[in-house]
C-alpha atoms as a PDB file:
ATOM      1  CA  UNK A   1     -24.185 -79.246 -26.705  1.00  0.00           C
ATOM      2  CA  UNK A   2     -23.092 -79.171 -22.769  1.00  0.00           C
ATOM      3  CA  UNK A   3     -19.867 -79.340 -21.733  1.00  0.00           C
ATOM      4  CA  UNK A   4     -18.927 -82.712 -20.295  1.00  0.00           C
ATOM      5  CA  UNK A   5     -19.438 -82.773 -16.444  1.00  0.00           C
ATOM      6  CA  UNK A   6     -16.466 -83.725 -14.133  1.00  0.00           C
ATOM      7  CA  UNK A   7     -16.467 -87.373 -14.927  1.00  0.00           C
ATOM      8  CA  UNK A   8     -13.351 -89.060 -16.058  1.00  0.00           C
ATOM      9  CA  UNK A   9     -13.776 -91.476 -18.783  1.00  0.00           C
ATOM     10  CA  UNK A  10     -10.451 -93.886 -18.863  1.00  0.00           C
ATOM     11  CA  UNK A  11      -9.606 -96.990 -21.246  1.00  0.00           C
ATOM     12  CA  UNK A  12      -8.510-100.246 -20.139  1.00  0.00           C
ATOM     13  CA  UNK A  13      -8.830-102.838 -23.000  1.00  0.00           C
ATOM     14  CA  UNK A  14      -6.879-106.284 -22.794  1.00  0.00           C
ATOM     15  CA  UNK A  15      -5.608-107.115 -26.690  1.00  0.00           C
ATOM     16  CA  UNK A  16      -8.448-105.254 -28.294  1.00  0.00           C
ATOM     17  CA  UNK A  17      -8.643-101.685 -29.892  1.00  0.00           C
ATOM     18  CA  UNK A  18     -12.139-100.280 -30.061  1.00  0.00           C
ATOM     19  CA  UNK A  19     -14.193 -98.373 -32.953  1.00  0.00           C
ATOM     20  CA  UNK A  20     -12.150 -95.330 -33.381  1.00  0.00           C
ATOM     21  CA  UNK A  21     -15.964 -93.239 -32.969  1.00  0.00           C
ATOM     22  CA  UNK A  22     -16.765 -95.415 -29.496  1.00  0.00           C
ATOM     23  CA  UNK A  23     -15.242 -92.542 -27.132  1.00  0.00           C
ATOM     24  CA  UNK A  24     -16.539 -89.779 -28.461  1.00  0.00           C
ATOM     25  CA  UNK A  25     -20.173 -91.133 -28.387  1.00  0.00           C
ATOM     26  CA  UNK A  26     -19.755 -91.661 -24.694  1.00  0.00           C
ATOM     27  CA  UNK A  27     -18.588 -88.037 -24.583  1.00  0.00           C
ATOM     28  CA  UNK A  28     -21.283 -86.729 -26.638  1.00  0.00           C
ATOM     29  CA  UNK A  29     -23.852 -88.957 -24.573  1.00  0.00           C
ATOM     30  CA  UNK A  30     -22.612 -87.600 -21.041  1.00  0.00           C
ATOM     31  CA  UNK A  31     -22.433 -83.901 -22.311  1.00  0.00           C
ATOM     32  CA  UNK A  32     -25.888 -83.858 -23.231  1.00  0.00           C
ATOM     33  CA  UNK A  33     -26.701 -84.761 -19.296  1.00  0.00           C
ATOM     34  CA  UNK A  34     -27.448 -82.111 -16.985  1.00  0.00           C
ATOM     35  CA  UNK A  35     -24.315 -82.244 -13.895  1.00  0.00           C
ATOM     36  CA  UNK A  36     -26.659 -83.283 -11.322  1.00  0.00           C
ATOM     37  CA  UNK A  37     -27.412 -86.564 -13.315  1.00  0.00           C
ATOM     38  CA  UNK A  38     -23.534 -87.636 -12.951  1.00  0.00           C
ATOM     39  CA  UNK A  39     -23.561 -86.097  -9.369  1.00  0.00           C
ATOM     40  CA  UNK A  40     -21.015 -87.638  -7.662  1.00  0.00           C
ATOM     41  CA  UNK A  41     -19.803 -90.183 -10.013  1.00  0.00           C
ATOM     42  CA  UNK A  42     -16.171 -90.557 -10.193  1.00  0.00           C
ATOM     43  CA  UNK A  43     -15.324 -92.605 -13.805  1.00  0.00           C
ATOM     44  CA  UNK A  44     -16.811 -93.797 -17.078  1.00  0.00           C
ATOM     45  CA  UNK A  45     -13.984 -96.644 -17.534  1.00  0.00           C
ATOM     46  CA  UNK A  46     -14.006 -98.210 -21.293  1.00  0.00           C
ATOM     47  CA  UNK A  47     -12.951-101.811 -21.477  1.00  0.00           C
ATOM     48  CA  UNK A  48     -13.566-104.718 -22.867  1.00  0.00           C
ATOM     49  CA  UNK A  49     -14.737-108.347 -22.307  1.00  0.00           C
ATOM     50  CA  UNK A  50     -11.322-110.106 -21.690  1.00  0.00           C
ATOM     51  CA  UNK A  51     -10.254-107.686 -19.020  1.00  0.00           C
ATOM     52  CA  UNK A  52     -13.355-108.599 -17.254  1.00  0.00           C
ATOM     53  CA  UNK A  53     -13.065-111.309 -14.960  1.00  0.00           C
ATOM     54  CA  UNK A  54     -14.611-114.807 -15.263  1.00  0.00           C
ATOM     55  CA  UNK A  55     -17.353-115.650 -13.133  1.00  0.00           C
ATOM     56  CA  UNK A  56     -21.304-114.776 -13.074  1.00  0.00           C
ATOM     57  CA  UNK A  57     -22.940-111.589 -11.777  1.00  0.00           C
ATOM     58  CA  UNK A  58     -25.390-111.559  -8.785  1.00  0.00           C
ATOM     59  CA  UNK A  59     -29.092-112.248  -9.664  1.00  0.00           C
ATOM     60  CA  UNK A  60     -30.827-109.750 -11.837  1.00  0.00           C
ATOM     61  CA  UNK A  61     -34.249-111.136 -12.673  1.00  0.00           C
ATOM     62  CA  UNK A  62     -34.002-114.582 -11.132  1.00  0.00           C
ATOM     63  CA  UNK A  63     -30.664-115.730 -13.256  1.00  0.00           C
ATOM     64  CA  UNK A  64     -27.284-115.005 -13.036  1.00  0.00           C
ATOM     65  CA  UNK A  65     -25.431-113.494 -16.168  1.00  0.00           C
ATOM     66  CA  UNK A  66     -21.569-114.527 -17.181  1.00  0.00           C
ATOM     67  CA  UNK A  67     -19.961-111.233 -16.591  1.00  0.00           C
ATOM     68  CA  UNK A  68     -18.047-111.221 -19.689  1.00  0.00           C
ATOM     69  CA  UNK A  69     -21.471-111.250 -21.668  1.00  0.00           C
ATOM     70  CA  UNK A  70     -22.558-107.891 -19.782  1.00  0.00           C
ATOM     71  CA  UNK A  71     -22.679-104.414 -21.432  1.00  0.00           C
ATOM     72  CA  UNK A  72     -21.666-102.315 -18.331  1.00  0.00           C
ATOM     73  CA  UNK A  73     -21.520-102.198 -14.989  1.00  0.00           C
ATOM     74  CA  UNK A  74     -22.395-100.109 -11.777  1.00  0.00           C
ATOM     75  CA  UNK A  75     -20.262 -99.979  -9.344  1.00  0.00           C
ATOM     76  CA  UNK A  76     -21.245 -98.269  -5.968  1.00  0.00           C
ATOM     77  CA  UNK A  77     -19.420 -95.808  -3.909  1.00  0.00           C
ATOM     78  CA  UNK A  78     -17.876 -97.033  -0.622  1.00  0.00           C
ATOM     79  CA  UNK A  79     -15.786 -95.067   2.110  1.00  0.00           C
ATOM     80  CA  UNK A  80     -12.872 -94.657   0.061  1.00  0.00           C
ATOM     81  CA  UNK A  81     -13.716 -94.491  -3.397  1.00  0.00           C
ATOM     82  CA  UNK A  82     -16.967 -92.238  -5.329  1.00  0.00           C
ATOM     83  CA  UNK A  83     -19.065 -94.309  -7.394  1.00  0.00           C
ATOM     84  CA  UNK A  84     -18.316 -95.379 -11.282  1.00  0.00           C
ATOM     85  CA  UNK A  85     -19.423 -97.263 -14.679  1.00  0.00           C
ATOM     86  CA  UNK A  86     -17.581 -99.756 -16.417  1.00  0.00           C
ATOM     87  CA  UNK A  87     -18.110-100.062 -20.158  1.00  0.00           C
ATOM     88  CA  UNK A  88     -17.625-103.387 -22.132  1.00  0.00           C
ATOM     89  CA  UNK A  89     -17.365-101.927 -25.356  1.00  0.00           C
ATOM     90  CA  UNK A  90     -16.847-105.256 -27.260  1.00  0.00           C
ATOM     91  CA  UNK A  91     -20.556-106.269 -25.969  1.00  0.00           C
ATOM     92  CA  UNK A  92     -22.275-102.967 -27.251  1.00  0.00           C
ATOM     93  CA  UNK A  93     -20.741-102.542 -29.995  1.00  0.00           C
ATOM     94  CA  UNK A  94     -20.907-106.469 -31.364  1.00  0.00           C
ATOM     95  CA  UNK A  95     -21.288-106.805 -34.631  1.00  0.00           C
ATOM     96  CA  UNK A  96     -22.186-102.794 -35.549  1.00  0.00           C
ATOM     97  CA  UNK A  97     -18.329-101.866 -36.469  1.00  0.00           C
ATOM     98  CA  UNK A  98     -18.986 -98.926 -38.599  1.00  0.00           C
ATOM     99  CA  UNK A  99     -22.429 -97.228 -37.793  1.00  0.00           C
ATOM    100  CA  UNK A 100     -22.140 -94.252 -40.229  1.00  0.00           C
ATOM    101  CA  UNK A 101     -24.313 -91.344 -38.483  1.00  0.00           C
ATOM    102  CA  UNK A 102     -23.912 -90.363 -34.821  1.00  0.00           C
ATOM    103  CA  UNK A 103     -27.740 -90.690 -34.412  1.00  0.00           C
ATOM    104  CA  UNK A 104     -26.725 -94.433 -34.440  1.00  0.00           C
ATOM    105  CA  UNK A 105     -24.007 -94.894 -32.693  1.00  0.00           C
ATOM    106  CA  UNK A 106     -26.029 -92.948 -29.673  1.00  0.00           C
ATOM    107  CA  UNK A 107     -28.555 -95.402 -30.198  1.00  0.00           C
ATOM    108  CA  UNK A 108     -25.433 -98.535 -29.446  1.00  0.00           C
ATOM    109  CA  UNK A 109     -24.137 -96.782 -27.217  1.00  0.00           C
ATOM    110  CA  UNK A 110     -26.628 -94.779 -25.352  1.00  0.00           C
ATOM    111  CA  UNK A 111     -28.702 -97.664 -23.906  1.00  0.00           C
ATOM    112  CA  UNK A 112     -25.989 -99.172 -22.309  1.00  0.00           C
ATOM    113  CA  UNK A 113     -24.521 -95.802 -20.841  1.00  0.00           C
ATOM    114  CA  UNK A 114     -27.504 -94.954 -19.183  1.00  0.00           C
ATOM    115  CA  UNK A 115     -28.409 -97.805 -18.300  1.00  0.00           C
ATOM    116  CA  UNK A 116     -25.448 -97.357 -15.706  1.00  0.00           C
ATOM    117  CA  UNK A 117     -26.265 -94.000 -14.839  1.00  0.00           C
ATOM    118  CA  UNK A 118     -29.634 -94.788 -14.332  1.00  0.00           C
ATOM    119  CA  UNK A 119     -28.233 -97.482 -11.279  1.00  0.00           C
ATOM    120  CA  UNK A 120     -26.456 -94.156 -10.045  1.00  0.00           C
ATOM    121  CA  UNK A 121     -29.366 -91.970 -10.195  1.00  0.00           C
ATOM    122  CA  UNK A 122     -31.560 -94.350  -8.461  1.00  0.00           C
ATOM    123  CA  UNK A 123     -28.931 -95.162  -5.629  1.00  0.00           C
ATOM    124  CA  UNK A 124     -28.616 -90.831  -5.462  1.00  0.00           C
ATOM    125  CA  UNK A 125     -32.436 -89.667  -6.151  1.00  0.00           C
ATOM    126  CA  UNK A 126     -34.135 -92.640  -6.514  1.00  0.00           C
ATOM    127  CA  UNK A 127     -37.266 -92.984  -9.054  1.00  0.00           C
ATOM    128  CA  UNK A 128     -40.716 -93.933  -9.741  1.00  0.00           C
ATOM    129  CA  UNK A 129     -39.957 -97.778 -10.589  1.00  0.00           C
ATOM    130  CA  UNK A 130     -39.159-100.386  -8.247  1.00  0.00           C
ATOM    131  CA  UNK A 131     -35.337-100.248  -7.580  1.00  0.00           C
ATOM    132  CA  UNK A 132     -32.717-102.537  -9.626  1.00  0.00           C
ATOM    133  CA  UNK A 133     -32.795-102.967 -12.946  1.00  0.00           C
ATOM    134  CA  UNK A 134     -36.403-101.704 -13.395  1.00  0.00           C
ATOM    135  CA  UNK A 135     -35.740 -98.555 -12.005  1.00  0.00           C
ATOM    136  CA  UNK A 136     -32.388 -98.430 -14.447  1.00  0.00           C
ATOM    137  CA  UNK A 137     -34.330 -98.843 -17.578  1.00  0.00           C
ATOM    138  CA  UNK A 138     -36.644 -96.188 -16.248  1.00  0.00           C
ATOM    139  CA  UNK A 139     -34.040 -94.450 -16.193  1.00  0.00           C
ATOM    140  CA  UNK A 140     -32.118 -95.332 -19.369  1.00  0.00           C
ATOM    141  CA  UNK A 141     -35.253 -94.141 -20.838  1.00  0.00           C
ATOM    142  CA  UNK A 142     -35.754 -90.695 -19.369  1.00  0.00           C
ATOM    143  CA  UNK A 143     -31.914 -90.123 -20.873  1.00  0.00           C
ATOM    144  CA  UNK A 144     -31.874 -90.956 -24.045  1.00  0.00           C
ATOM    145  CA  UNK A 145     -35.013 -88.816 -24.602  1.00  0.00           C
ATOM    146  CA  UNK A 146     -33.432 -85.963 -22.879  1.00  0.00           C
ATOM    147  CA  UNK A 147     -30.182 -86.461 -25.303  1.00  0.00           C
ATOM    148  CA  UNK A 148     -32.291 -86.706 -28.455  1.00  0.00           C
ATOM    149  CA  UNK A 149     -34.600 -83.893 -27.509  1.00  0.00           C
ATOM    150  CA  UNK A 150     -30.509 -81.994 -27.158  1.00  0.00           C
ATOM    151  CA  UNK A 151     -28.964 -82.607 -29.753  1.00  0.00           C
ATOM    152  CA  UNK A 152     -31.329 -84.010 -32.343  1.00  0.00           C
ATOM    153  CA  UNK A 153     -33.733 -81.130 -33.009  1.00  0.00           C
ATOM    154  CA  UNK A 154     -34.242 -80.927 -35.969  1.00  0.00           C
ATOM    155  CA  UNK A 155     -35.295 -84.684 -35.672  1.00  0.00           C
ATOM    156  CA  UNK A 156     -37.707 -83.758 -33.257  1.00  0.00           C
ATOM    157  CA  UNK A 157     -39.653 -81.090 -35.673  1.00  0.00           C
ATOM    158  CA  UNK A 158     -39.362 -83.871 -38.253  1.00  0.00           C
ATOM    159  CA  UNK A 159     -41.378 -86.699 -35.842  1.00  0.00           C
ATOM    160  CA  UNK A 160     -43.839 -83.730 -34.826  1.00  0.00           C
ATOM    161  CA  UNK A 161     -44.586 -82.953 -38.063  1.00  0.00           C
ATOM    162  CA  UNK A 162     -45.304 -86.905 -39.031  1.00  0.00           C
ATOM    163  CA  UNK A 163     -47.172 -86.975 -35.332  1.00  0.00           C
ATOM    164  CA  UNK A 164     -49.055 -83.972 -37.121  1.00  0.00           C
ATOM    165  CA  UNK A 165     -49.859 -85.529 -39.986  1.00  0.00           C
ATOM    166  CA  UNK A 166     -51.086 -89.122 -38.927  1.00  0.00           C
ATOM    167  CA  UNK A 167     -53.384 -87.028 -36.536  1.00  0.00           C
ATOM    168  CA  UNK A 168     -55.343 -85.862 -39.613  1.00  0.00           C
ATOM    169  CA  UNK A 169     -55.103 -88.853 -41.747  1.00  0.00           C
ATOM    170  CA  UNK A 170     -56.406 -90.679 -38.979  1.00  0.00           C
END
């Protein structure tokens, strides 16, 4: 496993405590990026749905979205401050309080991390989707492969060696 890059990941919950576990899989999920995906991104900030404010987000596929129903949030850099994702960690987690192996708490968690990132990497590199939230779940994609392929290998031998075997029984 990777160290983490220089990205600050802060809490700010309103009367809620989160899954002891939630933290650490956000660690785990930005150490297994390589430091040019997190570039110039300032803070991973942890919070939950009643510190976010009321109101609905811009459009993202024709609707609007109450912004207390979101999973995260990118927000971009300007003049005087870098870049950074906001996590609402009551809206990934939901109703999944306990998942009991870390492969599945990446798979809460991950989604909605690089999601985020994957805003930041297309605003920074760009990518072969359209932009917006296309281009994100590109993204998201790419990641989460990139962090199983990291830290899950001996999951990976396991689904070559079923890949193997369907290819003769078929």
């Amino acid at each position: 496993m990777r160290t983490i890059p220089t990205v600050r990941i802060t809490e700010n919950y309103r009367d809620y405590r989160p899954p002891s576990w939630f933290r650490p899989a956000v660690e785990r999920l930005l150490g297994s990026l390589d430091p040019q995906h997190l570039g110039n991104l300032e803070a991973v900030v942890l919070t939950n749905s009643a510190a976010i404010g009321k109101g609905k987000s811009g459009r993202v596929s024709g609707r609007k979205y109450r912004l207390r129903e979101c999973r995260g949030f990118y927000h971009h850099g300007t003049r005087d401050a870098r870049p950074w994702i906001e996590l609402v960690t009551d809206n990934i987690v939901g109703k999944f309080k306990r998942p009991l192996l870390d492969i599945m708490r990446d798979l809460l968690v991950g989604p909605a991390l690089y999601h985020e990132v994957g805003h930041h990497l297309h605003e920074t590199v760009g990518s072969a989707a359209r932009g917006g939230e296309a281009s994100a779940d590109d993204w998201s994609a790419r990641l989460m492969e990139v962090h199983y392929r990291r830290c899950y290998r001996r999951l990976n031998r396991f689904i070559s060696w079923i890949d193997k075997l369907t290819a003769r029984a078929g």
